[in-house]
C-alpha atoms as a PDB file:
ATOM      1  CA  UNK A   1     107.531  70.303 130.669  1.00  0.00           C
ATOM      2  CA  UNK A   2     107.494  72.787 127.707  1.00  0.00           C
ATOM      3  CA  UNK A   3     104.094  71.512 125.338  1.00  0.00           C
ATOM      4  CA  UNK A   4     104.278  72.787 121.483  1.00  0.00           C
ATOM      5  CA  UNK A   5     102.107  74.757 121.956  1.00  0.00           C
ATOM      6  CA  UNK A   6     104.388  77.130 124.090  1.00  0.00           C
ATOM      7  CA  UNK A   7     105.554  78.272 121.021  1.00  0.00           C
ATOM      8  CA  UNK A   8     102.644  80.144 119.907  1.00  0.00           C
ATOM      9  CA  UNK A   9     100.780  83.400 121.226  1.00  0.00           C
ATOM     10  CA  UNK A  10      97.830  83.271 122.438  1.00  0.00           C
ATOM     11  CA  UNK A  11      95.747  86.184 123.416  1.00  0.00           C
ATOM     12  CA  UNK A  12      92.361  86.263 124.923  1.00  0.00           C
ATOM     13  CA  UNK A  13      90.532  89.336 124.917  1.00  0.00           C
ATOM     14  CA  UNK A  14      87.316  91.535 125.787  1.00  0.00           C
ATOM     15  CA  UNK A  15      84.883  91.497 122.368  1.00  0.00           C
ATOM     16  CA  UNK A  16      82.469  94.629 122.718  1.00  0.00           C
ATOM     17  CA  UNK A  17      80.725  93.750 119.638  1.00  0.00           C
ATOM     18  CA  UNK A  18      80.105  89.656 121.208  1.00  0.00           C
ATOM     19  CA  UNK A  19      80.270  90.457 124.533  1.00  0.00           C
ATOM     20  CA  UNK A  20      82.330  87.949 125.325  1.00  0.00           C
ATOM     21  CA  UNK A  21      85.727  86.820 125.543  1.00  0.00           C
ATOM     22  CA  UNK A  22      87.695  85.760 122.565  1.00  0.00           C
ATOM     23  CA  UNK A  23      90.428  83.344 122.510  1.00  0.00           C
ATOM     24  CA  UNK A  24      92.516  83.465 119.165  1.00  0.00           C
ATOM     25  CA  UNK A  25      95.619  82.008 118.111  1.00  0.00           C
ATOM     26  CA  UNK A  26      97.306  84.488 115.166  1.00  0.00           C
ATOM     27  CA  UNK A  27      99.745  83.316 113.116  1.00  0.00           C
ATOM     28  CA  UNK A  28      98.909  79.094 113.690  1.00  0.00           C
ATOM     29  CA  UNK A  29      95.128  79.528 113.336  1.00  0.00           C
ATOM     30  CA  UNK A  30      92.115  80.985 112.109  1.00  0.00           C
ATOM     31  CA  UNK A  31      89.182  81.374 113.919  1.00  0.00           C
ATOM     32  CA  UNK A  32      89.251  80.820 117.870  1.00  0.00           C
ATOM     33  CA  UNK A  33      87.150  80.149 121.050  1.00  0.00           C
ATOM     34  CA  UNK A  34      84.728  82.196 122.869  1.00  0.00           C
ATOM     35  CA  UNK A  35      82.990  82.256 126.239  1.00  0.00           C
ATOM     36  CA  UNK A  36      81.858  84.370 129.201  1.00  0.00           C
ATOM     37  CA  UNK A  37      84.828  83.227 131.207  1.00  0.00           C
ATOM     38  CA  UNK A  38      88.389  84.579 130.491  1.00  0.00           C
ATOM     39  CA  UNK A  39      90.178  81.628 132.241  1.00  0.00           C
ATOM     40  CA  UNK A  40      87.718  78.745 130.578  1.00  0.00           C
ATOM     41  CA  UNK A  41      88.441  80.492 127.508  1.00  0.00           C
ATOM     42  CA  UNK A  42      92.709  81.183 127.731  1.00  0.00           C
ATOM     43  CA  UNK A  43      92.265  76.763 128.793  1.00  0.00           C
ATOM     44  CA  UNK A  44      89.765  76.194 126.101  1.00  0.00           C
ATOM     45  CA  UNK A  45      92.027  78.033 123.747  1.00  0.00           C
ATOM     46  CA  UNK A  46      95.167  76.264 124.857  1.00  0.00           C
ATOM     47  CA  UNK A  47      93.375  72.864 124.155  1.00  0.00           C
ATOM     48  CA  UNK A  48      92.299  73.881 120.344  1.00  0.00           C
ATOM     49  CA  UNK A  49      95.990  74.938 120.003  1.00  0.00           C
ATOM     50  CA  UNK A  50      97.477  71.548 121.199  1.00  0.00           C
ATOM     51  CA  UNK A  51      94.445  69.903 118.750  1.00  0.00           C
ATOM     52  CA  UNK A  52      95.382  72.185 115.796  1.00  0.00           C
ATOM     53  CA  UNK A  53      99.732  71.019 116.355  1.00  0.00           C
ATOM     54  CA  UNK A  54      98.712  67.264 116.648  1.00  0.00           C
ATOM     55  CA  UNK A  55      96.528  67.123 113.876  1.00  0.00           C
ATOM     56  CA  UNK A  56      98.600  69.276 111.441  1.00  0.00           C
ATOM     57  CA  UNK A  57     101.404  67.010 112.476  1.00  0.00           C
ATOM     58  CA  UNK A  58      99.288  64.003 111.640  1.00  0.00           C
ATOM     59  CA  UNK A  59      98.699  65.218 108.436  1.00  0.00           C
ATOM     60  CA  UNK A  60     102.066  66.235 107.805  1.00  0.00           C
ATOM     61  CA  UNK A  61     101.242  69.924 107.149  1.00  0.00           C
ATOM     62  CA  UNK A  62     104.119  72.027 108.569  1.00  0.00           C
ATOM     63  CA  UNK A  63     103.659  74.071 111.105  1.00  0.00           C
ATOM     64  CA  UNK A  64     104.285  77.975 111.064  1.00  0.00           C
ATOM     65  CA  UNK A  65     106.792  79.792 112.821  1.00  0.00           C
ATOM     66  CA  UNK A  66     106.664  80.312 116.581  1.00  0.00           C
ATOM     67  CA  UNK A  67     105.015  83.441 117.658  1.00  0.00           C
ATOM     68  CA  UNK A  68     105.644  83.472 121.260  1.00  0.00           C
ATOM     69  CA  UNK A  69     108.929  84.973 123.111  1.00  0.00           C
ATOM     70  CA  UNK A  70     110.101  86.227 119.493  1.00  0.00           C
ATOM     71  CA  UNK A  71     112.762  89.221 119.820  1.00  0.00           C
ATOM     72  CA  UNK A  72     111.874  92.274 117.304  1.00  0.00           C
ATOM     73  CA  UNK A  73     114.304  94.305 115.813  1.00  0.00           C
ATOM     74  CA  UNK A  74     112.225  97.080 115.724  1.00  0.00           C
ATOM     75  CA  UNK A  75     112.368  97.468 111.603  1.00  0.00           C
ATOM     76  CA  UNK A  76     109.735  96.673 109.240  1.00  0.00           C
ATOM     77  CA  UNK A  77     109.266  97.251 105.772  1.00  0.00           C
ATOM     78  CA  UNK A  78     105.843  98.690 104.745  1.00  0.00           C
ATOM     79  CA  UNK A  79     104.866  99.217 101.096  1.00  0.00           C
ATOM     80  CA  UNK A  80     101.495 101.498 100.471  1.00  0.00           C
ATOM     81  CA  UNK A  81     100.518 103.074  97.052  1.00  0.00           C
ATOM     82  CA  UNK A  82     102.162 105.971  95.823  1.00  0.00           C
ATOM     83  CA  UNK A  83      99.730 108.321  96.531  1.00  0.00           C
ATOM     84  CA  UNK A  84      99.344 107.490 100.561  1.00  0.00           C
ATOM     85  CA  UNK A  85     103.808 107.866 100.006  1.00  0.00           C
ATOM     86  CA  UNK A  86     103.533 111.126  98.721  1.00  0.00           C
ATOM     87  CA  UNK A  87     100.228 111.858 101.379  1.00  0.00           C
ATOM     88  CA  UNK A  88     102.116 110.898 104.154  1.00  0.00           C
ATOM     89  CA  UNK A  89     105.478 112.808 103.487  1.00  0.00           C
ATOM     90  CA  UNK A  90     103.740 115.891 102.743  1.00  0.00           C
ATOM     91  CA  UNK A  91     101.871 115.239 105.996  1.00  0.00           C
ATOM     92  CA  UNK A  92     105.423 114.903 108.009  1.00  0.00           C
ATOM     93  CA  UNK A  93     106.673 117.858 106.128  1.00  0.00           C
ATOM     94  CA  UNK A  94     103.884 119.794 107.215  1.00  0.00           C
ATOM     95  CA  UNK A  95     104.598 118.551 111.344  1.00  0.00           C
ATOM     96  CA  UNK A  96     108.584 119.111 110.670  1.00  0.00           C
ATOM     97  CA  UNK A  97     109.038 115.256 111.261  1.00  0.00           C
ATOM     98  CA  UNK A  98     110.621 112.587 109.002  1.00  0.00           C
ATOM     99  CA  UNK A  99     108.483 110.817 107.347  1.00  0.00           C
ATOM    100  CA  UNK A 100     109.482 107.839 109.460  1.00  0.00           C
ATOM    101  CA  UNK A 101     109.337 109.682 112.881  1.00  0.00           C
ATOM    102  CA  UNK A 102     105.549 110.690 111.943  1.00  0.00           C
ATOM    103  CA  UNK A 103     104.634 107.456 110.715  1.00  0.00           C
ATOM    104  CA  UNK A 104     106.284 105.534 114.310  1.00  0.00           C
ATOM    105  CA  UNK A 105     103.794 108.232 116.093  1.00  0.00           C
ATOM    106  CA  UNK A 106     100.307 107.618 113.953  1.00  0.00           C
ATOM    107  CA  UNK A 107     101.123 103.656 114.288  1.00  0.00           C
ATOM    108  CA  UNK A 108     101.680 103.843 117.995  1.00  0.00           C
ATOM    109  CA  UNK A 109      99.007 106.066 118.223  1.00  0.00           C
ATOM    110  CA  UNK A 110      96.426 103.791 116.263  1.00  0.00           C
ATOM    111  CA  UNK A 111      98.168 100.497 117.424  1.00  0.00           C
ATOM    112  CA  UNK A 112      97.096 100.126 121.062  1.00  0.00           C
END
């Protein structure tokens, strides 16, 4: 049976910096859980999750869009200041790339 919860990402990762695992919750929830095990956390996470929907639905507080199984078009708009504009299309010039063709390649390249 599909929970609520189903509807929202959750990812549980590898933290250097805590050396630990953390279990977060973007887009429903701030904050998230942490442990030394990455299957106590993923079920520790999925509880706070279901905890969060219940008592934001008690309190009447709507929740957010879902964040799991989306589809992506692919597009997004991105505003910066004038000056990285002008930086980065002089940049792209410079590589004989559109400006968005060089921007697709830093963001993949800084993304993952």
């Amino acid at each position: 049976m599909k929970k609520k919860s189903d509807a929202y990402l959750k990812v549980v990762e590898w933290s250097e910096e805590d050396q630990c695992y953390i279990g977060t919750c973007p887009g429903l929830m701030f904050g998230g859980v942490h442990g030394h095990s990455e299957d106590k956390v993923y079920k520790e996470l999925c509880q706070a999750v279901e905890e969060w929907i219940e008592d934001s639905e008690k309190e009447g507080i709507p929740l957010p869009e879902a964040t799991a199984g989306r589809n992506y078009s692919g597009k997004f708009v991105l505003r910066v200041g004038e000056e990285s504009h002008k930086a980065l299309t002089i940049r792209a010039l410079q590589k004989g790339e559109s400006l968005n063709s060089y921007c697709k390649k830093v963001l993949e390249k800084g993304a993952v």
